[in-house]
N, C-alpha and C. Protein backbone atom coordinates (compact mmCIF):
# COMPACT_ATOMS: atom_id res chain seq x y z
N UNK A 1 -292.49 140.06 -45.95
CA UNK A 1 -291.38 139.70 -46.81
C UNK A 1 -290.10 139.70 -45.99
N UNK A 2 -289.17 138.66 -45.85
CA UNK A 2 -287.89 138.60 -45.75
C UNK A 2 -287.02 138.91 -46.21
N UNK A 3 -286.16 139.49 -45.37
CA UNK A 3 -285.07 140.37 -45.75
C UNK A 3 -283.50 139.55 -45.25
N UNK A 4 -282.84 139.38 -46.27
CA UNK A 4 -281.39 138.50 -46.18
C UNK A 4 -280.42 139.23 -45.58
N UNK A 5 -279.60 138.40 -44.72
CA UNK A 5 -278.79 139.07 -43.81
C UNK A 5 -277.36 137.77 -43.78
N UNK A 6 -276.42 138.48 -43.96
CA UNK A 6 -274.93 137.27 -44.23
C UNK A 6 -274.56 137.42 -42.47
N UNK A 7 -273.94 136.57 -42.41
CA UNK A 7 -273.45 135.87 -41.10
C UNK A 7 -272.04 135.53 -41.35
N UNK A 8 -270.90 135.77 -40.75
CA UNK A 8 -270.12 135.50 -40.40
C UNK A 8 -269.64 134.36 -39.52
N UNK A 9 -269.27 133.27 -39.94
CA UNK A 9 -268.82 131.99 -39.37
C UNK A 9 -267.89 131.61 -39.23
N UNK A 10 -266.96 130.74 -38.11
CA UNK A 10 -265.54 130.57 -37.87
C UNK A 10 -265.75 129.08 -38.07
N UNK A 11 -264.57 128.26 -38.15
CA UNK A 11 -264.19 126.71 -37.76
C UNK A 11 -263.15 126.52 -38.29
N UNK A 12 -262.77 125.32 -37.52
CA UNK A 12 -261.53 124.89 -37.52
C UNK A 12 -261.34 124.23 -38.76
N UNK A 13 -260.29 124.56 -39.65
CA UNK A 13 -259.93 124.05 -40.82
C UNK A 13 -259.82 122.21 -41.09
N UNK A 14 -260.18 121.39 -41.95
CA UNK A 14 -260.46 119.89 -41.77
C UNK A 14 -258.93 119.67 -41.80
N UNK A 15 -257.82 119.69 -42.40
CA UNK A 15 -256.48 119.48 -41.93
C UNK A 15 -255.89 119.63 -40.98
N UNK A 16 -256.45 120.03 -40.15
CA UNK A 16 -255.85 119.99 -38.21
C UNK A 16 -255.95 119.17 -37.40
N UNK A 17 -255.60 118.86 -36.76
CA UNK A 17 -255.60 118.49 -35.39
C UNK A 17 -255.08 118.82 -34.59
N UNK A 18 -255.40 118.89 -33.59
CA UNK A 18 -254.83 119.25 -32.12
C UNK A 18 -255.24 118.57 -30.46
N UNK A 19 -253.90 119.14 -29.93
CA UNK A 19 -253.78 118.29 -28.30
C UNK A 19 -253.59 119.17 -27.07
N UNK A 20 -254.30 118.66 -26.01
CA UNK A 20 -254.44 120.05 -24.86
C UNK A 20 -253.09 119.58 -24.33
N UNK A 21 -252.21 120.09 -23.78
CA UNK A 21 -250.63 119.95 -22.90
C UNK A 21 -250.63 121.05 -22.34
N UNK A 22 -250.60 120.61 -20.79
CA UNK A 22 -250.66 121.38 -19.72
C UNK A 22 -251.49 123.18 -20.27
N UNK A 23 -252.59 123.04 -20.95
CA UNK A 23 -253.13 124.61 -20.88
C UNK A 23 -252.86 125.13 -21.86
N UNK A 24 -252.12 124.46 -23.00
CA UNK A 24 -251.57 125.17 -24.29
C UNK A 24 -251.99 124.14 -25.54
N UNK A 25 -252.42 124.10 -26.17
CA UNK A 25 -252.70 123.80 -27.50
C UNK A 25 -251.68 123.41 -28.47
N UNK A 26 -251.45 122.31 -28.67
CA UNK A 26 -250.59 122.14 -29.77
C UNK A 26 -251.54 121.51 -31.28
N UNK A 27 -251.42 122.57 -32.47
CA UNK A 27 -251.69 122.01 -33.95
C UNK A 27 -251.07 121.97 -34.69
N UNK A 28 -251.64 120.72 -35.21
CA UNK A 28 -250.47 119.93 -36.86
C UNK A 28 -251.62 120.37 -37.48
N UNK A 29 -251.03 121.29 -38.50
CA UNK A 29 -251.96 121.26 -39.80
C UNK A 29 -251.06 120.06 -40.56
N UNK A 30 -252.04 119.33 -41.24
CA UNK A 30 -251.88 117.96 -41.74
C UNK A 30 -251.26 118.46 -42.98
N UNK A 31 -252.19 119.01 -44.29
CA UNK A 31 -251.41 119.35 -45.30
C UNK A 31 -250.28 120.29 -45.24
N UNK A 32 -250.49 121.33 -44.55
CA UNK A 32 -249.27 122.36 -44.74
C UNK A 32 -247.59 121.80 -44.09
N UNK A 33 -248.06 120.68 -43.19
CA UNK A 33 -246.91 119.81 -42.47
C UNK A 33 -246.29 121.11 -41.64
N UNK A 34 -247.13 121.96 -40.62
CA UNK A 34 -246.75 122.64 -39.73
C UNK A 34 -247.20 122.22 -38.22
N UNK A 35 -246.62 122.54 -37.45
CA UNK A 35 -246.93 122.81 -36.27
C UNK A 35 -247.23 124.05 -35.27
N UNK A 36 -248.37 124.54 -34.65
CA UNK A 36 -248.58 125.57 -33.99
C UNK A 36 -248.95 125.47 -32.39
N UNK A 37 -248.41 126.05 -31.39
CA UNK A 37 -248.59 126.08 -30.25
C UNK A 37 -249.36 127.39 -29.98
N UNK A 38 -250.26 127.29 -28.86
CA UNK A 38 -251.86 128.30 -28.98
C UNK A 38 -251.50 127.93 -27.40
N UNK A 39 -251.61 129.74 -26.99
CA UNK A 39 -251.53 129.46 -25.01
C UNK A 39 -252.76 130.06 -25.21
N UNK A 40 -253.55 130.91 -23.58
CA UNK A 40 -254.73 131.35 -23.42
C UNK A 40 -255.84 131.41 -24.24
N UNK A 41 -256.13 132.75 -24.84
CA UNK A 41 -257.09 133.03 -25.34
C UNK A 41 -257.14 132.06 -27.19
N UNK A 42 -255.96 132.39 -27.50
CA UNK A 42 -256.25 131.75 -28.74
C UNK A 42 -256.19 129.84 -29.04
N UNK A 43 -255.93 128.81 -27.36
CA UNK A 43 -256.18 128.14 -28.00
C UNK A 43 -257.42 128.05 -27.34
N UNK A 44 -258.12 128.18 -26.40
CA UNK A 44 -259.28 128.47 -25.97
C UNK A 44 -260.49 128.71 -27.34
N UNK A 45 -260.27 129.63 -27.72
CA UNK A 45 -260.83 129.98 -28.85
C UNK A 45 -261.17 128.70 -30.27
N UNK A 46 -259.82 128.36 -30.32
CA UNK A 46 -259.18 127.44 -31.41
C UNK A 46 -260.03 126.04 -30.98
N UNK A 47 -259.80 126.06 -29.39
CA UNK A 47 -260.95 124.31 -29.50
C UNK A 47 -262.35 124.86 -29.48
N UNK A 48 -263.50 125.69 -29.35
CA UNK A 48 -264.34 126.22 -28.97
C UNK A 48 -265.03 125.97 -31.01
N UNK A 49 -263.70 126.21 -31.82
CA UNK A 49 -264.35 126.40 -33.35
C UNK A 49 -264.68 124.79 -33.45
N UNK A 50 -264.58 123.91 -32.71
CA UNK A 50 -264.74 122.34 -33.53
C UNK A 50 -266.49 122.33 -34.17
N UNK A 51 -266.34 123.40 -33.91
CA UNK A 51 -268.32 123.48 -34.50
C UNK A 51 -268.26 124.93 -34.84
N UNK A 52 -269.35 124.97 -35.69
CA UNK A 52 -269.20 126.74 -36.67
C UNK A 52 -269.68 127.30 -35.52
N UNK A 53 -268.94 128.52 -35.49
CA UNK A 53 -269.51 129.44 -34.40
C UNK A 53 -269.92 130.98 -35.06
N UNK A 54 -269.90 132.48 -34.32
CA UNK A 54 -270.00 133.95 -34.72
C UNK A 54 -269.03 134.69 -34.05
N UNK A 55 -268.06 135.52 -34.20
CA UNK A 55 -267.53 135.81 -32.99
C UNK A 55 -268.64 136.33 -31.91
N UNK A 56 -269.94 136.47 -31.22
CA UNK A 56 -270.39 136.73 -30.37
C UNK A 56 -270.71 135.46 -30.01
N UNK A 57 -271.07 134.67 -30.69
CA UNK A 57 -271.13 133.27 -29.83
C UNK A 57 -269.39 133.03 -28.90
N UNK A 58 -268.58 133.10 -29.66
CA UNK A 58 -267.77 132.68 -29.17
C UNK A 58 -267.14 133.57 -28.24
N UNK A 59 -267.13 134.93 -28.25
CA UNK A 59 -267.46 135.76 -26.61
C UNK A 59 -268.19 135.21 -25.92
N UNK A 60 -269.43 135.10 -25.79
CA UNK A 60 -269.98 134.23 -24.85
C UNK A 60 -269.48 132.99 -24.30
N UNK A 61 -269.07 131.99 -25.09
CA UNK A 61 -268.65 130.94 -24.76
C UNK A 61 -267.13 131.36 -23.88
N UNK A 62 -266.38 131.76 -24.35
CA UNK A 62 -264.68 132.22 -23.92
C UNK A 62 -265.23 133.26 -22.23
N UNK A 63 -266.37 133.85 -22.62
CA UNK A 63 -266.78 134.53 -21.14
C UNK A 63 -267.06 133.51 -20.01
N UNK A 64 -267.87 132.42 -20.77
CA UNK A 64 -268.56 131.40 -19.80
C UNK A 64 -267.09 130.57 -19.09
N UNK A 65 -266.16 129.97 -20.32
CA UNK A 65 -264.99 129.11 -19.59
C UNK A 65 -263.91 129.94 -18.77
N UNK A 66 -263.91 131.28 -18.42
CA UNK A 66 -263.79 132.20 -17.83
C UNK A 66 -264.14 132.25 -16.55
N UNK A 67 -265.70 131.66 -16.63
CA UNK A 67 -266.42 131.82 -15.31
C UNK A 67 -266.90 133.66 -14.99
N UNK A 68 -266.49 133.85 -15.96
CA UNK A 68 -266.88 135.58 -16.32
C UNK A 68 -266.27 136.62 -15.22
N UNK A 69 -264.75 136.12 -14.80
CA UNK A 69 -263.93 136.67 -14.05
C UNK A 69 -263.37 138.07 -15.24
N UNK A 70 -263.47 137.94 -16.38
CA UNK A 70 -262.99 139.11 -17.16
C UNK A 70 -264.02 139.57 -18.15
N UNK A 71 -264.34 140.64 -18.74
CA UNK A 71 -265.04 141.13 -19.62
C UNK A 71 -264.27 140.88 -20.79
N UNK A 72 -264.73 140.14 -21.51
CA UNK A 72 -264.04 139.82 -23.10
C UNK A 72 -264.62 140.66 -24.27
N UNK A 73 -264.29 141.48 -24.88
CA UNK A 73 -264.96 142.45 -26.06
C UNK A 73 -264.69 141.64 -27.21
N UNK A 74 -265.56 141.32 -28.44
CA UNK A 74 -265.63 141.35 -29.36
C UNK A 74 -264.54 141.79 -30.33
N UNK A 75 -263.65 142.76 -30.09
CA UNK A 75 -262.89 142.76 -30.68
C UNK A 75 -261.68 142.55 -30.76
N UNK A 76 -261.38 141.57 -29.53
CA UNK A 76 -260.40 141.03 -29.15
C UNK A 76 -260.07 139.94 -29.80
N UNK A 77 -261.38 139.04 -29.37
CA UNK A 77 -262.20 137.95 -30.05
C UNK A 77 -261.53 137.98 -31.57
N UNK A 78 -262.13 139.02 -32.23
CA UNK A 78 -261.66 139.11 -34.04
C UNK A 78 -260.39 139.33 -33.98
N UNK A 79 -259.55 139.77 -33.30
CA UNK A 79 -258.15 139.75 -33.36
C UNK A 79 -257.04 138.40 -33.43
N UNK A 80 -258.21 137.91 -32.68
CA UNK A 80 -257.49 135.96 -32.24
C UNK A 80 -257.86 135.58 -33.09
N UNK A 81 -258.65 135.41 -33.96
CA UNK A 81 -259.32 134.98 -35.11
C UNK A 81 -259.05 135.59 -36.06
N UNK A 82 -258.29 136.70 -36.55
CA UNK A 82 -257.67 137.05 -37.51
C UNK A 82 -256.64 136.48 -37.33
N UNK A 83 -255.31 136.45 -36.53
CA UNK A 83 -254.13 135.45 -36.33
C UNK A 83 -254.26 134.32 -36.84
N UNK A 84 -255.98 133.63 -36.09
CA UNK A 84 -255.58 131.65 -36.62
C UNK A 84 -255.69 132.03 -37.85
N UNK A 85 -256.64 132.93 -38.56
CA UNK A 85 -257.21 132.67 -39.91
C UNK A 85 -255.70 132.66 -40.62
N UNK A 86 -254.47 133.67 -40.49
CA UNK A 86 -253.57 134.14 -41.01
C UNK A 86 -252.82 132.40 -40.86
N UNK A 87 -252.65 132.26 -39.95
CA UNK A 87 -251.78 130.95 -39.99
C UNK A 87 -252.59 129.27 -40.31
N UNK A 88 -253.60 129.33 -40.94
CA UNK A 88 -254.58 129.07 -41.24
C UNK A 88 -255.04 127.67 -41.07
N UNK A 89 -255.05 128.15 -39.23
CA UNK A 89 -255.89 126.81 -38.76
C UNK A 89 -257.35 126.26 -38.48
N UNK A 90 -258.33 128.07 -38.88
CA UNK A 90 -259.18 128.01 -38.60
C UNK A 90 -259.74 128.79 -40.18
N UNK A 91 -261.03 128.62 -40.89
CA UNK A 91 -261.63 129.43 -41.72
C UNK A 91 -262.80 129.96 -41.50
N UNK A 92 -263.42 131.18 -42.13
CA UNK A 92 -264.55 131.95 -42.04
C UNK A 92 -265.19 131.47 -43.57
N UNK A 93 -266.28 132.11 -43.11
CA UNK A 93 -267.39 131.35 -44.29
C UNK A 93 -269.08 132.68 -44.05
N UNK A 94 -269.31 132.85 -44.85
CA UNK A 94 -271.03 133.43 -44.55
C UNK A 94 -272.14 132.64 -45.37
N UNK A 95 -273.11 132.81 -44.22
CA UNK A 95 -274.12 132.02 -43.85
C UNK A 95 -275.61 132.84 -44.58
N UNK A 96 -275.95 132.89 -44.95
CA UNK A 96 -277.11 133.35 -45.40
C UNK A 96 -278.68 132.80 -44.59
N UNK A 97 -278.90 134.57 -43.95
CA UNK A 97 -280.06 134.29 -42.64
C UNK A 97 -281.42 134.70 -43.25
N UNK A 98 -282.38 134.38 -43.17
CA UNK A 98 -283.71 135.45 -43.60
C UNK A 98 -284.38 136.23 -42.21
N UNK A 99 -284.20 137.49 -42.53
CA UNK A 99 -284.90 137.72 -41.28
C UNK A 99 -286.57 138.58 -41.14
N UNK A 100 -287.19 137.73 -40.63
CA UNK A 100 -288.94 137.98 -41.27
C UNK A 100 -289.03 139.15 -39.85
N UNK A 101 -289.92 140.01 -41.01
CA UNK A 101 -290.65 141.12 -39.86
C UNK A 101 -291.53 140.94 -39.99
């Protein structure tokens, strides 16, 4: 018997867009008619959501474009991702997993 397990998922909100300039991230949220500029880690992060991710996927990934010159923790990760969520360029969502023993 399978046992249900929720998942935590990030992506980039469908009213955005955004442009790489020199290493920094610039987003128009479309409806809110704002603009946000994203340096290092968070716009890194911010293009990485164009597809649903976990924050451990996306440690991994932010480790890999790194070249794994720094140890990135997980809870750094949720920190940058609490910010976009707050200025709300990116949303969370759970996923419903079955997990068979």
């Amino acid at each position: 018997m399978g046992e249900y397990c929720m998942n935590k998922l990030y992506r980039q909100t469908k009213d955005v867009e955004g442009i790489e300039v020199g290493g920094e991230w610039i987003i128009m949220h479309v409806k809110n008619r704002t603009l946000t500029k994203l340096n290092g880690a968070g716009g890194t992060i911010w293009s990485l959501l164009h597809t649903q991710k976990s924050v451990s996927e996306l440690t991994v990934e932010l480790s890999k474009q790194l070249n794994y010159r720094h140890i990135i923790d997980e809870t750094d990760v949720q920190t940058v991702l609490g910010e976009l969520l707050q200025i709300g360029i990116i949303e969370s969502f759970f996923e419903k997993q079955v997990n068979s023993y």
